[in-house]
Protein backbone atom coordinates (compact mmCIF):
# COMPACT_ATOMS: atom_id res chain seq x y z
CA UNK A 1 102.88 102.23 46.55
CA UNK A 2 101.24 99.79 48.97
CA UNK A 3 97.48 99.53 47.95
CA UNK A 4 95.27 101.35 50.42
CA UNK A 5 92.80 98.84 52.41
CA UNK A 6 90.18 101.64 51.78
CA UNK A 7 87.69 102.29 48.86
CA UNK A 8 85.66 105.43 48.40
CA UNK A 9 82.67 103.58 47.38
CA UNK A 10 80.64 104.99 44.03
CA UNK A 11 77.20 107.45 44.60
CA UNK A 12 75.10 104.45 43.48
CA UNK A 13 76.54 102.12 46.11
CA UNK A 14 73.86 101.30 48.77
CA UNK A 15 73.52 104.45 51.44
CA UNK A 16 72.45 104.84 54.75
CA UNK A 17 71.43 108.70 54.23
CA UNK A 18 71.83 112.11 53.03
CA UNK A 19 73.25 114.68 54.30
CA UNK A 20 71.52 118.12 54.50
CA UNK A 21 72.89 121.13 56.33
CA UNK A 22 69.23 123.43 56.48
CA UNK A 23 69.53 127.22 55.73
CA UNK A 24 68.99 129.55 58.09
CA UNK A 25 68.69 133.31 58.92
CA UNK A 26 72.64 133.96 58.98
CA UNK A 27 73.54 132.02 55.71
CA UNK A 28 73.69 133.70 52.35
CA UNK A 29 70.41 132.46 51.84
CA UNK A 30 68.51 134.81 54.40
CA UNK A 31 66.91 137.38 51.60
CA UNK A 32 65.22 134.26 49.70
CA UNK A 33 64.81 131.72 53.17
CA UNK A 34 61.74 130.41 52.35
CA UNK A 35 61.99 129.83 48.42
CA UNK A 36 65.26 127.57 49.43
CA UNK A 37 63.83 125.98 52.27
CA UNK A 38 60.83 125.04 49.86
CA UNK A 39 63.68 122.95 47.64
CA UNK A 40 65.29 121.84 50.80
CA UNK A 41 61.80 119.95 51.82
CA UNK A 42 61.14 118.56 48.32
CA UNK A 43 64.98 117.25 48.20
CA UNK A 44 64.04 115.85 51.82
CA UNK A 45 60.95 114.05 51.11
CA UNK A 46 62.55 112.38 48.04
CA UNK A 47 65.37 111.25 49.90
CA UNK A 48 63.05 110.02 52.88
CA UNK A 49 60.53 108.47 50.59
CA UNK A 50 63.85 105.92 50.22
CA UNK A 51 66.91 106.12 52.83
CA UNK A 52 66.90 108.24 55.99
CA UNK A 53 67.61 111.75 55.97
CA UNK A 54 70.51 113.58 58.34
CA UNK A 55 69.85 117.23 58.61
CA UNK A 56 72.20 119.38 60.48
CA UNK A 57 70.55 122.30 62.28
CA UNK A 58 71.78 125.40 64.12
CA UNK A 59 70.15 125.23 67.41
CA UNK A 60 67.05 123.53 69.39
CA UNK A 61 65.07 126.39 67.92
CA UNK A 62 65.86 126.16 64.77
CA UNK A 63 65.35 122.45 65.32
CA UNK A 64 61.68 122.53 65.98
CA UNK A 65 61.51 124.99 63.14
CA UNK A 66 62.30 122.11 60.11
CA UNK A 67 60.65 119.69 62.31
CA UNK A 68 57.47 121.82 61.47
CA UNK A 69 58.19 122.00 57.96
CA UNK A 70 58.63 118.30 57.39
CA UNK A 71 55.91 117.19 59.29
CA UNK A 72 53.50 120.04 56.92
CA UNK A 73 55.15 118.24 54.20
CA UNK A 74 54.51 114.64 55.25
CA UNK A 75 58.20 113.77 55.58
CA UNK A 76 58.02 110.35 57.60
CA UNK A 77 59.74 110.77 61.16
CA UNK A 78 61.11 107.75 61.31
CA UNK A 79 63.36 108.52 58.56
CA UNK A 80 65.10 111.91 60.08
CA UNK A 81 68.27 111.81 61.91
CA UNK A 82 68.90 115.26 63.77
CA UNK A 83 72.11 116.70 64.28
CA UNK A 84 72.70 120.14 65.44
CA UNK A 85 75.86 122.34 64.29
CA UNK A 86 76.05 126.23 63.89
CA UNK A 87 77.09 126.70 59.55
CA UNK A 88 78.02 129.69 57.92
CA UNK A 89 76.45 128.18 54.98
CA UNK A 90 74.14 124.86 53.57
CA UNK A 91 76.75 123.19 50.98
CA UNK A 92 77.10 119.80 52.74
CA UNK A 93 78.59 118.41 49.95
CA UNK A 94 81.71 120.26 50.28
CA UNK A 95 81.65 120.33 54.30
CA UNK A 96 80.26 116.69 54.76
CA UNK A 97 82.34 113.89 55.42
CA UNK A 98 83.77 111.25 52.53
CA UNK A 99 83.08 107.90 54.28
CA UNK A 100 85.84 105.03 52.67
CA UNK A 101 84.85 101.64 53.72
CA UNK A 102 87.78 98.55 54.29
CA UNK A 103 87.64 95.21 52.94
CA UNK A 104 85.58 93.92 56.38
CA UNK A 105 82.80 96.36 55.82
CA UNK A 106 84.05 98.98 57.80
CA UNK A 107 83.31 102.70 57.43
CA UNK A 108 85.83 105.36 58.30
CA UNK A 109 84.31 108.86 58.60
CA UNK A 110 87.60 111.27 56.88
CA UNK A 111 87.01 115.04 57.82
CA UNK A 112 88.98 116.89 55.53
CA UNK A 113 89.57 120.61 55.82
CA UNK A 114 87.03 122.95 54.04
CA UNK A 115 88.28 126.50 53.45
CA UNK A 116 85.64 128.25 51.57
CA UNK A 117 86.48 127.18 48.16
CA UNK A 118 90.40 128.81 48.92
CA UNK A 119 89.33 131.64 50.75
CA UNK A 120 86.55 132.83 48.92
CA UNK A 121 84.13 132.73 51.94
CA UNK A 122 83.93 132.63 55.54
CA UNK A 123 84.08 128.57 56.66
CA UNK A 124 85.52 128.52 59.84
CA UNK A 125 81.94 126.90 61.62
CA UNK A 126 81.27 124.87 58.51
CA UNK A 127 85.00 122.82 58.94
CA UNK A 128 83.90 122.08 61.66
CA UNK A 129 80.65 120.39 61.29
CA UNK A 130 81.78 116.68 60.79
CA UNK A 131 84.17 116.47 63.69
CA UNK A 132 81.15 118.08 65.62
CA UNK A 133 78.11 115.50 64.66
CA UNK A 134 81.19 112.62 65.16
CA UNK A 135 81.39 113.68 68.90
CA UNK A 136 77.50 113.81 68.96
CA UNK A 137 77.27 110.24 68.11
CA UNK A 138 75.54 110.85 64.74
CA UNK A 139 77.92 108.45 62.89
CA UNK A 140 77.72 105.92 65.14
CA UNK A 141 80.55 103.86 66.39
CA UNK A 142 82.58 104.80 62.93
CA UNK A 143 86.24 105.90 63.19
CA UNK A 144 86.75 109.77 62.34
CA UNK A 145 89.94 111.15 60.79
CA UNK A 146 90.96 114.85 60.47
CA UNK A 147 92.60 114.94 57.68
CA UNK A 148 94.74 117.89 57.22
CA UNK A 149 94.06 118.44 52.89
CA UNK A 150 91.75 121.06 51.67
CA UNK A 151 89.05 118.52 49.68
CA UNK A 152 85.78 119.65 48.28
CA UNK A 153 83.55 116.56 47.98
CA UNK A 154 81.84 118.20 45.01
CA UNK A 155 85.30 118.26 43.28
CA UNK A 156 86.02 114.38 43.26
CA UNK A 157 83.92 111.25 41.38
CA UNK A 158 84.71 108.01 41.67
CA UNK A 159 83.66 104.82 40.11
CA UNK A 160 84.55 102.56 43.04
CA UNK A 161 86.92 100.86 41.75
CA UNK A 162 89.65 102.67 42.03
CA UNK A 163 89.65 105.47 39.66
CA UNK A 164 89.00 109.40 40.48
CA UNK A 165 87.57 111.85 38.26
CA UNK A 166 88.27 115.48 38.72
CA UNK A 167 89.13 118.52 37.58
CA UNK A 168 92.76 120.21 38.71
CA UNK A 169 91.49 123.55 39.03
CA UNK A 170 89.51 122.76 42.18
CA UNK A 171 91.94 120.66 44.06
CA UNK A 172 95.64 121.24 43.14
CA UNK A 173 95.03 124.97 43.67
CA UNK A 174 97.52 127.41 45.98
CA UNK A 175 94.40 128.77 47.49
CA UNK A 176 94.10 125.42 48.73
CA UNK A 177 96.91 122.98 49.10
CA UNK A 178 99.65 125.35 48.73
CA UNK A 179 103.03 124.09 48.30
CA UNK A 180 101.67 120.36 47.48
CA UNK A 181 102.48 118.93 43.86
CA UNK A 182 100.18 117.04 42.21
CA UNK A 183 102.18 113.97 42.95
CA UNK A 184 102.17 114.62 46.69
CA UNK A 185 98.16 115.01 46.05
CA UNK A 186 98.45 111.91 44.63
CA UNK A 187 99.56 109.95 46.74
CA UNK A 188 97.40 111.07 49.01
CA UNK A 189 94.75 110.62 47.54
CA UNK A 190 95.74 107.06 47.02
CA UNK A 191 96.39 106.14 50.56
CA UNK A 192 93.39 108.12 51.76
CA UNK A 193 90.51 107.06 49.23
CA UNK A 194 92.03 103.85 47.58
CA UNK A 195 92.90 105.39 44.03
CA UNK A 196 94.33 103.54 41.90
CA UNK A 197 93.88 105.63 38.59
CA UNK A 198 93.72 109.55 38.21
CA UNK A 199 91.63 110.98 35.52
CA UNK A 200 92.90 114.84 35.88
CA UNK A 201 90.66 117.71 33.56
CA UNK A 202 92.19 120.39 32.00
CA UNK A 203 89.34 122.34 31.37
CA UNK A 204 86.03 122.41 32.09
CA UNK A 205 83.91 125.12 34.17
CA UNK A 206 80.64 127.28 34.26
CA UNK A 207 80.07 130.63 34.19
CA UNK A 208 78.58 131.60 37.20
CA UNK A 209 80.25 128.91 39.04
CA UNK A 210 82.43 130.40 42.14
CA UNK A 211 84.31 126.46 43.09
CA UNK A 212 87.01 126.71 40.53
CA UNK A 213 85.15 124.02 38.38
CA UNK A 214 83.82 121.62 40.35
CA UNK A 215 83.95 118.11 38.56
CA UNK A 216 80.04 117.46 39.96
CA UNK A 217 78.94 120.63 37.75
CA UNK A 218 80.57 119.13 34.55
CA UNK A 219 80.67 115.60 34.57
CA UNK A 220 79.86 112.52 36.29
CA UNK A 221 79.98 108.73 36.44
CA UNK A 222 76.70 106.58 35.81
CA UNK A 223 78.84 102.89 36.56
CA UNK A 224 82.43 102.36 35.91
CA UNK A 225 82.18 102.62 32.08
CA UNK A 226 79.58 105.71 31.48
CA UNK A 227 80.33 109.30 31.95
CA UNK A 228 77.87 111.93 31.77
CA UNK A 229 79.14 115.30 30.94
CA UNK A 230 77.57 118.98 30.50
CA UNK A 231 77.43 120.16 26.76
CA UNK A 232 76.31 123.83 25.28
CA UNK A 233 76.06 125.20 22.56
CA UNK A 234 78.99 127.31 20.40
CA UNK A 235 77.41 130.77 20.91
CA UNK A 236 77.66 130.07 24.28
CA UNK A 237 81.03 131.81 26.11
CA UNK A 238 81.43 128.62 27.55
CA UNK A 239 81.87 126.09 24.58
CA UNK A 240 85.65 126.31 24.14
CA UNK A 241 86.51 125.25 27.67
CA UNK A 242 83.31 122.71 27.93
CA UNK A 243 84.58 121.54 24.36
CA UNK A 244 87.96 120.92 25.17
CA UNK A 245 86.74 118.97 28.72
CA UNK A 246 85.03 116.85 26.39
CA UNK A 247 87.84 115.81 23.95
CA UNK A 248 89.48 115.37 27.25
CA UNK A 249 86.50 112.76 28.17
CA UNK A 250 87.43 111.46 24.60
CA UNK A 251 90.67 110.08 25.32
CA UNK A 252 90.41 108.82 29.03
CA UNK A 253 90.18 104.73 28.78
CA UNK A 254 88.89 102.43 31.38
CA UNK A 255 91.35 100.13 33.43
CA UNK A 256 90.66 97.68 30.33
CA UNK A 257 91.39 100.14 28.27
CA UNK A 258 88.30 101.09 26.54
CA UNK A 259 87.30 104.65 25.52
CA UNK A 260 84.14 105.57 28.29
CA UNK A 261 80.64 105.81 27.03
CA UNK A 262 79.93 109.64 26.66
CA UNK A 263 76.79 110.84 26.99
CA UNK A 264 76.18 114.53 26.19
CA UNK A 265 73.35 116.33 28.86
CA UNK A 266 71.34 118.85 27.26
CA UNK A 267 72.58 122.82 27.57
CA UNK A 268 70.26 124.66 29.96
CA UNK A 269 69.17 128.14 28.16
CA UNK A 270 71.53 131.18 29.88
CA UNK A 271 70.10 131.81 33.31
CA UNK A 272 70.56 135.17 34.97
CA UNK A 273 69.98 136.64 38.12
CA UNK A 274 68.14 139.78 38.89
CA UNK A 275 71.34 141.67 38.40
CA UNK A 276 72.24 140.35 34.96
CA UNK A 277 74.52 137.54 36.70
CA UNK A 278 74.93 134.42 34.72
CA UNK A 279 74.02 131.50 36.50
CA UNK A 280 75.75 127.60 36.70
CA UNK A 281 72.60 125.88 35.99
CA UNK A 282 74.32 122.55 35.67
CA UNK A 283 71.71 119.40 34.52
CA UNK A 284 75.24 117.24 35.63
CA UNK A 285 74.18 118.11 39.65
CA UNK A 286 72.03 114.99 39.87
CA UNK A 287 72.07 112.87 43.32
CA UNK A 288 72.29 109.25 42.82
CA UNK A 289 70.14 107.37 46.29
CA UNK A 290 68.47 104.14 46.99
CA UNK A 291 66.17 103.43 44.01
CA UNK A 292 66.41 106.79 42.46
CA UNK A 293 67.93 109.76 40.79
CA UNK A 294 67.14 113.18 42.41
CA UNK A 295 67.36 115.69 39.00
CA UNK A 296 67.33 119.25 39.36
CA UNK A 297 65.45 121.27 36.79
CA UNK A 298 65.24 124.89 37.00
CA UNK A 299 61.92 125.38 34.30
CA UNK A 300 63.91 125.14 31.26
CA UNK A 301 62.92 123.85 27.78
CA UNK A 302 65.56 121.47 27.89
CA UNK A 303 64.80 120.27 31.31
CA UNK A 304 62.68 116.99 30.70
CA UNK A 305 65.21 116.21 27.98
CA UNK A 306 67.55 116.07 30.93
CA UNK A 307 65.40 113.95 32.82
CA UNK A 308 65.23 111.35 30.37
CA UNK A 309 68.75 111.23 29.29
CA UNK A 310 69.39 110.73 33.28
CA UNK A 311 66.63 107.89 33.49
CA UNK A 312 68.30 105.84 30.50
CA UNK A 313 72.11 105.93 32.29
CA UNK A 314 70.16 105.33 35.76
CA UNK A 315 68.05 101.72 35.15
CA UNK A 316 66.40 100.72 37.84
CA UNK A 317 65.69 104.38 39.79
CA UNK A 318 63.42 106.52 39.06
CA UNK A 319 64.01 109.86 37.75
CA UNK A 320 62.52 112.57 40.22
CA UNK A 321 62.47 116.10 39.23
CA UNK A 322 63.45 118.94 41.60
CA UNK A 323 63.25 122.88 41.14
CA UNK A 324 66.10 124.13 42.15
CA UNK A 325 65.87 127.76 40.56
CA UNK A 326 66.78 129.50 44.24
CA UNK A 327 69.39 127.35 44.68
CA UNK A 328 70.90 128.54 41.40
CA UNK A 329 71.24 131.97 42.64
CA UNK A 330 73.67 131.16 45.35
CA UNK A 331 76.00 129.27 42.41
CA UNK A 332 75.10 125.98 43.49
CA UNK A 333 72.17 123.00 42.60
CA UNK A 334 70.87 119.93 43.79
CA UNK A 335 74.28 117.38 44.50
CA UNK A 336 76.25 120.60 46.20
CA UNK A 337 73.67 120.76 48.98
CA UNK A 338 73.84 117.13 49.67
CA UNK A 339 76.13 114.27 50.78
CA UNK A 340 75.71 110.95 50.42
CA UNK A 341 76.39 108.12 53.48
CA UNK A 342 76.98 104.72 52.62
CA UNK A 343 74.98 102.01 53.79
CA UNK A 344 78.06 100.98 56.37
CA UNK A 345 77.35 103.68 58.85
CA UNK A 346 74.87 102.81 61.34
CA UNK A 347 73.33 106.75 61.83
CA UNK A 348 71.61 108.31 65.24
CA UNK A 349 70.32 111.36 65.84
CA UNK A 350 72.17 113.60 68.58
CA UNK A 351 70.56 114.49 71.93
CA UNK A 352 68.28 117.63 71.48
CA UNK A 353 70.91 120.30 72.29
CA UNK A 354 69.64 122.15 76.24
């Protein structure tokens, strides 16, 4: 197979922003709006204390809305892009663009399809969103492919160099791709990101989580040679499958062929909603930016254990801490509302909507 002259480039390669799509009144989110939107500012004032912030909005109105909160919060202006998009919901990391970049430099925005994790949820306005900020301008004079695959970005890792990490439950799924083999994903996958290697799971998965085991809940690359992974303990109902990811882990080999550096995040204790629900409080949901490592917590014993272990595969960035209990509720953390864009794309925001 030819080698593709693009390269998904790693989390900790340089970035030009993050993506947030903001919750509003006719998301999921509406009976808690303003304990979210509280995590939604702290995750936006650590990005902007670094890299510039993109935040898609629904209208003008709800526009000036975060404007207020951001400027309360002492968010610096000159670090927000605007972009305005109606959602049916805030995970941008799953409706945001992957952005590969060539061997010139060059960033391609692809926009592949989002269907609601296979159907589980309305998505129709959130496919949508990245073909909609590309006609805006927001990604500058970058190239924008529809691409017609169902990919989750929370389902894929890569160490940008080639290899993918990811779990097959959330990708090669009929509620998805149907009819498509794993080899047709494959290749591509190959042509579309530059993958070289595939590093499929077996097993893996959450209770509580609704993605079909997103690989950004369970385990995650640090550089080329480290993996961190989720762990828990045997009482829990989760151990066999998180045990059996791991002895997965175990025998993967880098391109050199040497077994990865594990390293083991501490188990959360068993969250639960109101209602008894379990919920995927995953310490693996980190977001890698400029000069630091954005860690959600969710005011757990084990939760400054997490923040070290992060710090020591992360040297260089600093370890911030982010509550991100009311995100839990809605099955998701910190990485799933956020997407990364790589220093390549030259951002602007879009003309206030009339």
């Amino acid at each position: 197979m030819p080698r593709s002259p693009f390269r998904l480039p790693p989390e900790w390669a340089a970035q030009s922003a993050v993506m947030l799509t903001w919750p509003h009144g006719e998301t999921d989110w509406a009976d808690d709006l303003d304990a979210v939107e509280g995590v939604y500012v702290r995750i936006a004032h650590g990005i902007a204390a670094r890299e510039a912030v993109l935040i898609v909005c629904q209208t003008n109105a709800h526009r000036a809305h975060v404007s207020g909160l951001l400027d309360r919060a002492e968010v610096p202006r000159q670090r927000v892009v605007w972009a305005t998009s109606p959602s049916n919901d805030t995970w941008a990391r799953d409706h945001g663009p992957l952005t590969v970049i060539d061997a010139a430099g060059t960033a391609r925005i692809l926009d592949f399809r989002f269907n609601g994790w296979g159907g589980k949820l309305k998505a129709g306005c959130d496919d949508r969103i990245t073909g909609t900020l590309h006609a805006q301008g927001v990604f500058g004079p970058a190239k924008h492919s529809k691409v017609d695959l169902v990919l989750e970005g929370g389902a894929v890792e890569t160490d940008g160099e080639g290899t993918l990490l990811a779990t097959l439950s959330s990708v090669v799924t009929e509620t998805r791709n149907p009819g498509l083999s794993l080899e047709a994903i494959e290749r591509r996958l190959a042509k579309l990101l530059g993958i070289d290697r595939f590093l499929w799971l077996r097993h893996g998965g959450l209770s509580g989580d609704d993605t079909d085991g997103h690989i950004d809940t369970l385990a995650r690359f640090a550089d080329p040679a480290t993996i961190l992974h989720v762990s828990c303990a045997p009482q829990d109902p989760d151990y066999p499958e998180i045990t059996a990811m791991i002895r997965e882990l175990e025998g993967f080999r880098t391109p050199d062929g040497r077994p990865y550096r594990l390293v083991a995040l501490p188990a959360p204790v068993d969250h639960r909603d109101v209602d008894g629900r379990r919920l995927a409080a995953s310490y693996a949901n980190f977001l890698i930016i400029d000069g630091a490592v954005l860690v959600p917590v969710y005011g757990d014993p084990a939760d400054d254990a997490a923040v070290r272990t992060i710090s020591g595969c992360f040297p260089g960035r600093r370890a911030v801490p982010i509550d991100c209990r009311p995100l839990i509720r809605q099955n998701g953390s910190l990485h799933c509302v956020t997407m990364q864009l790589p220093a390549a794309l030259s951002l602007r925001s879009a003309p206030v909507p009339a």
